[in-house]
Protein backbone atom coordinates (compact mmCIF):
# COMPACT_ATOMS: atom_id res chain seq x y z
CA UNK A 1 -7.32 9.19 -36.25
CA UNK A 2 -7.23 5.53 -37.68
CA UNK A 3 -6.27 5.08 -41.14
CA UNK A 4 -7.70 1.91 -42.87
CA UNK A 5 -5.81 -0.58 -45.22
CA UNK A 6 -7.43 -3.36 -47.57
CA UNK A 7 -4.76 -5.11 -48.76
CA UNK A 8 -3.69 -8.42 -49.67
CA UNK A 9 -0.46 -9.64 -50.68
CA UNK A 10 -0.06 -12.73 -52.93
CA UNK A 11 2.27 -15.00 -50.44
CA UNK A 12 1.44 -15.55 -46.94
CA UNK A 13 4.97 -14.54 -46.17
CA UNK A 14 4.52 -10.68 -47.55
CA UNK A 15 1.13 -10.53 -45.94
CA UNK A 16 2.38 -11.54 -42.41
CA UNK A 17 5.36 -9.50 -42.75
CA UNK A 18 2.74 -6.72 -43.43
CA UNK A 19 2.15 -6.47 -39.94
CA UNK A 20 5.05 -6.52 -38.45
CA UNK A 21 6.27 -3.41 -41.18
CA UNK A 22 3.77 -1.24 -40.01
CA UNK A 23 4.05 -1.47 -36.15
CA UNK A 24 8.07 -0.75 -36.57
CA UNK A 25 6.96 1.89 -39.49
CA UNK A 26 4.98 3.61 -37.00
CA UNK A 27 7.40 3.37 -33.92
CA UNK A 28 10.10 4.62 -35.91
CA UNK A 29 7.97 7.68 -37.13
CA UNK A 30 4.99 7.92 -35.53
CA UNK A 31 1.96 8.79 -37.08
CA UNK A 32 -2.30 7.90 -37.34
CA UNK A 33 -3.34 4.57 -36.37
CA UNK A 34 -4.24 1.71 -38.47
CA UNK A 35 -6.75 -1.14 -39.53
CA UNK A 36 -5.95 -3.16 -41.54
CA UNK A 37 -7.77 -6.29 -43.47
CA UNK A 38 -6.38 -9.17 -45.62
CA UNK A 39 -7.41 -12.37 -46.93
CA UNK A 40 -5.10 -15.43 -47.78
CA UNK A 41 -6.46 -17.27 -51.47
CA UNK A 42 -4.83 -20.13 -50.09
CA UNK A 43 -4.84 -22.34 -46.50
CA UNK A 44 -1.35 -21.94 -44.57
CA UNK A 45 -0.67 -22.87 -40.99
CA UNK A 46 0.80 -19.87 -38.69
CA UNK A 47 2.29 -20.83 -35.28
CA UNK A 48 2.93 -17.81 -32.73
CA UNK A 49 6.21 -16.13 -32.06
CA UNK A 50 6.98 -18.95 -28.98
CA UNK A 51 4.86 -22.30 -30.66
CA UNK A 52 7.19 -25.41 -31.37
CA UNK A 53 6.05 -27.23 -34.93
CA UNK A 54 6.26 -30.71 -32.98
CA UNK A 55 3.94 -29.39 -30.07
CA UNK A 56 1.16 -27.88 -32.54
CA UNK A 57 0.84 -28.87 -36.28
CA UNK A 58 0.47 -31.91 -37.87
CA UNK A 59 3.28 -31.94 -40.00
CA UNK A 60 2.43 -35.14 -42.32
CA UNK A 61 -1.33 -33.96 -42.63
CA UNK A 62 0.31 -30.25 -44.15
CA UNK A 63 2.45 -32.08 -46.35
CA UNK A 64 -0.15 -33.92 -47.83
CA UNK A 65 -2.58 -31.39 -48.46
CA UNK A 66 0.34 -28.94 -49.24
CA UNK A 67 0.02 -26.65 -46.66
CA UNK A 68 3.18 -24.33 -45.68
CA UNK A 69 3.78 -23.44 -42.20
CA UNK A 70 5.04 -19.65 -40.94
CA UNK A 71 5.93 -18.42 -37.82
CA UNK A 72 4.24 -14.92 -37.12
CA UNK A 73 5.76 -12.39 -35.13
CA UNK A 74 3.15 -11.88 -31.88
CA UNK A 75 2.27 -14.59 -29.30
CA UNK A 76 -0.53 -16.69 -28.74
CA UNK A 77 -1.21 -20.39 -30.71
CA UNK A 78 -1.09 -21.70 -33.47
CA UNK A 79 -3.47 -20.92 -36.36
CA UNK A 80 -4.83 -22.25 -39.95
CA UNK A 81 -5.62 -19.32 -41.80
CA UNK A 82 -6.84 -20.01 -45.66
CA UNK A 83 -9.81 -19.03 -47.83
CA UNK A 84 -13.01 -18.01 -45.81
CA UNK A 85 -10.70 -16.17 -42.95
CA UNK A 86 -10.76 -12.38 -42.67
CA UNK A 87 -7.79 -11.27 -40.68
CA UNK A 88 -7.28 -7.92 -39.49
CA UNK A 89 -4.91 -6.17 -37.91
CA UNK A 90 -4.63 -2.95 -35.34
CA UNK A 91 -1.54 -0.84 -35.00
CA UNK A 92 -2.26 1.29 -32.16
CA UNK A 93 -0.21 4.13 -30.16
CA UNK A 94 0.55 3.20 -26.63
CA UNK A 95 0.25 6.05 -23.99
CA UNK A 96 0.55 6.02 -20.65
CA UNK A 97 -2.55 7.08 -19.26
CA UNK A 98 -4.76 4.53 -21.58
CA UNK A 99 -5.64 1.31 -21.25
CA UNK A 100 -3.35 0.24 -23.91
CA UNK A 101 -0.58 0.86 -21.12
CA UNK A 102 -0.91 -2.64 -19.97
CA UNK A 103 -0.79 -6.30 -21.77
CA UNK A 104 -4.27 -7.05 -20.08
CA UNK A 105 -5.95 -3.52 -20.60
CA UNK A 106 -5.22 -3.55 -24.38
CA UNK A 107 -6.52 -7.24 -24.58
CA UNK A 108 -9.84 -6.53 -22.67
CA UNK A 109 -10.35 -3.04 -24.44
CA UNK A 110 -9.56 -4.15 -27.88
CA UNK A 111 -11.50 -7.44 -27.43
CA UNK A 112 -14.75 -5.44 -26.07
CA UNK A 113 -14.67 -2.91 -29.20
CA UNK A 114 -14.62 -6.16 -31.49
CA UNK A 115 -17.37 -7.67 -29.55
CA UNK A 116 -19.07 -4.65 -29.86
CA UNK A 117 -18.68 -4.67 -33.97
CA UNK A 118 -19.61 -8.50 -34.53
CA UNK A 119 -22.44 -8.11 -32.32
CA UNK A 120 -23.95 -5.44 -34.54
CA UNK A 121 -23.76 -7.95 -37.44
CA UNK A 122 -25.01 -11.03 -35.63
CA UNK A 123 -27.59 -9.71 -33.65
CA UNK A 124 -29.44 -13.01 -33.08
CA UNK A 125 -26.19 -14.31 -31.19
CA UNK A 126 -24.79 -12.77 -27.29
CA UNK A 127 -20.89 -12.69 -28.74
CA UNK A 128 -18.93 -13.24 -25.32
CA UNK A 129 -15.24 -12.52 -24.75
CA UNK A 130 -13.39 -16.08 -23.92
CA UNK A 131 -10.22 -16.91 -22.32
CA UNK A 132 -8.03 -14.12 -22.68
CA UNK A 133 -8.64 -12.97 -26.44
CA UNK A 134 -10.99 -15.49 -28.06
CA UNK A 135 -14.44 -14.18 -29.71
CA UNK A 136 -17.49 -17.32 -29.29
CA UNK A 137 -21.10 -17.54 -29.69
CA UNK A 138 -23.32 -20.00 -27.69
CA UNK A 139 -23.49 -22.90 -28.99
CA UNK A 140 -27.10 -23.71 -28.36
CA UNK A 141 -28.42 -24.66 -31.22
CA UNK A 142 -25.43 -25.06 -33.50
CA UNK A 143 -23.97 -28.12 -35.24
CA UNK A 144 -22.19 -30.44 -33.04
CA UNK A 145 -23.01 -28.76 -29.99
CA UNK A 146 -23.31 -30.98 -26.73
CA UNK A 147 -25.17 -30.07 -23.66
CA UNK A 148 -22.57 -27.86 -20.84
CA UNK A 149 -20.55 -26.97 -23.68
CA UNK A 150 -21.42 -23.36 -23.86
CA UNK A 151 -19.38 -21.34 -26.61
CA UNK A 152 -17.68 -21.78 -29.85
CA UNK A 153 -14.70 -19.98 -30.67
CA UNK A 154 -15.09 -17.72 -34.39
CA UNK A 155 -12.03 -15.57 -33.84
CA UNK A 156 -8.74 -15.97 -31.99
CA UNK A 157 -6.42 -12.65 -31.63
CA UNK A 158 -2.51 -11.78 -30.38
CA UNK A 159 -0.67 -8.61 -30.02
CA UNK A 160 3.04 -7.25 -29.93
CA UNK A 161 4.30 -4.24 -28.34
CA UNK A 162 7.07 -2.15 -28.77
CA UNK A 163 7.59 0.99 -26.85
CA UNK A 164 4.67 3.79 -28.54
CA UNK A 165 3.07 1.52 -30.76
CA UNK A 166 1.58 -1.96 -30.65
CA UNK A 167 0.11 -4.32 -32.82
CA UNK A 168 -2.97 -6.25 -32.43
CA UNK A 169 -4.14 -8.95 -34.43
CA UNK A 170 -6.30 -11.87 -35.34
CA UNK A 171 -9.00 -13.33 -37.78
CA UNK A 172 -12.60 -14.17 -37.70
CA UNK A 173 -14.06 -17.90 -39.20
CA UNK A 174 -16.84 -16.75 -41.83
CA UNK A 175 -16.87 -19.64 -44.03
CA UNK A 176 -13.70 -21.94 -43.42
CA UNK A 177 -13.04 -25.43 -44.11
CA UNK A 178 -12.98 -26.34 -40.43
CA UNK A 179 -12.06 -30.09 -41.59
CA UNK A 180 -9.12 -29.24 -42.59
CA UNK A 181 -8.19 -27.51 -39.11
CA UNK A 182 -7.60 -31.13 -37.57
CA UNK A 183 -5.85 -32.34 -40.28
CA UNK A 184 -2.94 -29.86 -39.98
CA UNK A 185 -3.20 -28.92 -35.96
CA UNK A 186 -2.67 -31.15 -32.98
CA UNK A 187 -5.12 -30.82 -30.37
CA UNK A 188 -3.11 -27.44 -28.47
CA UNK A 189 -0.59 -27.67 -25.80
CA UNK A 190 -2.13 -24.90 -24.09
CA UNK A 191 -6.19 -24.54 -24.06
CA UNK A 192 -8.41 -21.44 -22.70
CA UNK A 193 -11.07 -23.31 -19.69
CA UNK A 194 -13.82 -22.69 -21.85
CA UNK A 195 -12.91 -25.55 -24.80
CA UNK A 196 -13.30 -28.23 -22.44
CA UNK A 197 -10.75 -30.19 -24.54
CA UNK A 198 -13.32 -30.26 -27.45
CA UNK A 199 -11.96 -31.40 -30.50
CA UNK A 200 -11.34 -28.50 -33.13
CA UNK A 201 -14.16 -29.71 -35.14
CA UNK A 202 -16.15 -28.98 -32.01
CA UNK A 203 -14.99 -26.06 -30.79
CA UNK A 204 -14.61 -23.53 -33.76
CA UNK A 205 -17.31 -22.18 -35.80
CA UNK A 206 -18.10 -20.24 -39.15
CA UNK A 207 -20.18 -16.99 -38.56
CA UNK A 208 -21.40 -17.29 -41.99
CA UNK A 209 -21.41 -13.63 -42.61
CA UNK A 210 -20.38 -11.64 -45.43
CA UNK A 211 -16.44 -9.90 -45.14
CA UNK A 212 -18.09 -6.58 -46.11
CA UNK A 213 -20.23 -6.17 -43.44
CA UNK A 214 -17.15 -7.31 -40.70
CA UNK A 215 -15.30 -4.93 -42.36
CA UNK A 216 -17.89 -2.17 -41.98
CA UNK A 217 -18.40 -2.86 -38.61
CA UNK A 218 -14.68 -3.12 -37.41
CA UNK A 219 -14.53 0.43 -39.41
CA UNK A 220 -17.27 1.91 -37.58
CA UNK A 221 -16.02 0.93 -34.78
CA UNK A 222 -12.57 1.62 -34.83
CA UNK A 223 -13.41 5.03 -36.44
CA UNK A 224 -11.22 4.11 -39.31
CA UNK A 225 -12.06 6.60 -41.51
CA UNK A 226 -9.42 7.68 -44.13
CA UNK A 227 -7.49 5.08 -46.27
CA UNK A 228 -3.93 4.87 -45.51
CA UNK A 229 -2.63 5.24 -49.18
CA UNK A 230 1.27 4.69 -48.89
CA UNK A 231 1.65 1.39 -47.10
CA UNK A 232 5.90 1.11 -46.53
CA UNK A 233 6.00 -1.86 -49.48
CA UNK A 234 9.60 -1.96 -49.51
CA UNK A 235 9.68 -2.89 -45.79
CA UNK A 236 7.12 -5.38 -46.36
CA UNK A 237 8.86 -6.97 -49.83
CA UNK A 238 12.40 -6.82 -47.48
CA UNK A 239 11.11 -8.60 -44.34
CA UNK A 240 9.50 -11.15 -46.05
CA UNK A 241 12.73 -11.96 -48.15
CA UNK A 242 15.08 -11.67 -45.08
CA UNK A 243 12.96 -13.32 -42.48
CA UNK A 244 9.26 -14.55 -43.34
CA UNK A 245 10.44 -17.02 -46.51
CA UNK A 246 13.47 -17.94 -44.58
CA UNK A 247 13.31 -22.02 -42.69
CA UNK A 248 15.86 -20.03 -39.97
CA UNK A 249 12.35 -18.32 -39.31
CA UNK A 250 9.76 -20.09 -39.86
CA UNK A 251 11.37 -23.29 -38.21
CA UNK A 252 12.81 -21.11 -35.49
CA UNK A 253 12.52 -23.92 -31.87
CA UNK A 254 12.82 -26.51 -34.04
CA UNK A 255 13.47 -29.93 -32.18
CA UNK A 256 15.82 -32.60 -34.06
C-alpha cells in the first residue's frame, strides 16, 4: 500500500528536510509506502547532494533577486524550484527480487509509471523518458523550438537509497518563471545528449496543466490511496534546524 501526503512546509529548508525524514522514518521502522506532494510559495535554488555552488548557480543573479540556495540530500543537478513547480516525492521499499533492487531499474521503472500518469493528462503530447531521469515533450510546435531539437525537458527527478527503503524525487514545470532559471543557474557542468547545449530558456518547458489533475494522476498511478496522517514533524522541524538551515550544509564543497 502507498500512503499519500499533501503537505507543504513554510521554509524550503523544512520541506526538503521532509524527504529525507521519511525515507530514514521508514528504514528505521518500516511501514506503507509514500507519495508525497509540496509546493514552494517562493523561488529557491537546490543543488544535488555532489553539485559545487561555483560549477552551477549564478550566485550574483540569486543575490539580486533574493534567492537562497540549499543543498538537497539525493544526487543529480542543480534545480530552481519556486511558485508554479509541483514536486513530489516517492519513498519506496527496496526488495530484492524487484526492480527497485538496482540504481537503473528503479530509475527506468519509476520514470515509466510517471510517464504513464502525465501522459494521461496531456494526451495531445508523446511524453518520452530522456537521459537517465528527465520527463520532455516534442518540441514541435512549441515556443522557441528549432528544427533537430526534438524534446523539452518539464520534469527532472533524483533518488537516494538506503538499505529497505529509497527515496525518489523530483518536480514537474506547470507554470514557472523559466526567465528566472538563467538568471540564477549556469549553463550545467554535466548535460543529458538530448539538450544539445540549448540554453535553459530553450530547453525547459511549462506543461501548463493544473496541480490537481498531476496529482490525480501520480495517485492513480502510484495506487496511493490512503492519506498518511502522522507525518514524523519532529524529525522534519530537527533536520532542518541541525542540517538544512545550516551554511556547513548548504555550502558543503564550497571552493575559497
Amino acid at each position: 500500500m502507498i500512503n499519500f501526503l499533501d503537505l507543504t512546509f513554510p521554509t524550503p529548508a523544512e520541506n526538503l528536510a521532509c524527504d529525507e525524514a521519511l525515507l530514514d522514518w521508514r528504514e528505521e521502522n518500516g511501514g506503507d509506502e509514500i507519495l508525497r506532494f509540496w509546493e514552494s510559495a517562493e523561488p529557491f535554488v537546490v543543488v544535488g547532494y555532489a553539485n559545487t555552488i561555483e560549477a552551477e548557480v549564478q550566485a550574483p543573479g540569486c543575490e539580486s533577486a533574493a534567492v537562497p540556495i540549499f543543498r538537497r540530500c539525493s544526487g543529480g543537478g542543480t534545480v530552481l524550484q519556486g511558485p508554479g513547480c509541483l514536486n513530489y516525492t516517492l519513498i519506496l521499499r527496496i526488495t530484492d527480487s524487484s526492480p527497485l533492487a538496482t540504481i537503473s531499474g528503479a530509475n527506468k521503472f519509476i520514470m515509466e509509471r510517471n510517464r504513464v500518469a502525465i501522459q494521461s493528462v496531456l494526451r495531445d503530447s508523446a511524453i518520452q523518458i530522456q537521459g537517465c531521469t528527465d520527463l520532455a515533450i516534442p518540441a514541435t510546435g512549441l515556443p522557441g523550438a528549432h528544427s533537430g531539437r526534438a524534446f523539452r525537458k518539464f520534469s527532472g527527478n533524483s533518488q537516494r537509497r538506503h538499505k529497505n527503503f529509497l527515496l525518489f524525487h523530483g518536480t514537474f514545470l506547470l507554470d514557472f518563471d523559466l526567465a528566472l532559471v538563467g538568471k540564477c543557474l549556469k549553463f550545467p557542468s554535466r548535460q543529458p545528449e538530448y539538450r544539445e547545449h540549448r540554453s535553459h530558456n530553450d530547453f525547459l518547458v511549462n506543461l501548463n496543466l493544473s496541480p490537481v489533475d498531476v496529482k490525480n494522476a501520480l495517485r492513480k498511478v502510484w495506487n496511493a490511496r490512503e492519506a498518511l496522517v502522522q507525518p514524523p514533524l519532529d524529525r522534519v522541524s530537527q533536520l532542518a534546524r541541525e542540517k538544512y538551515e545550516k551554511p556547513e550544509w548548504n555550502r558543503k564543497f564550497f571552493r575559497l
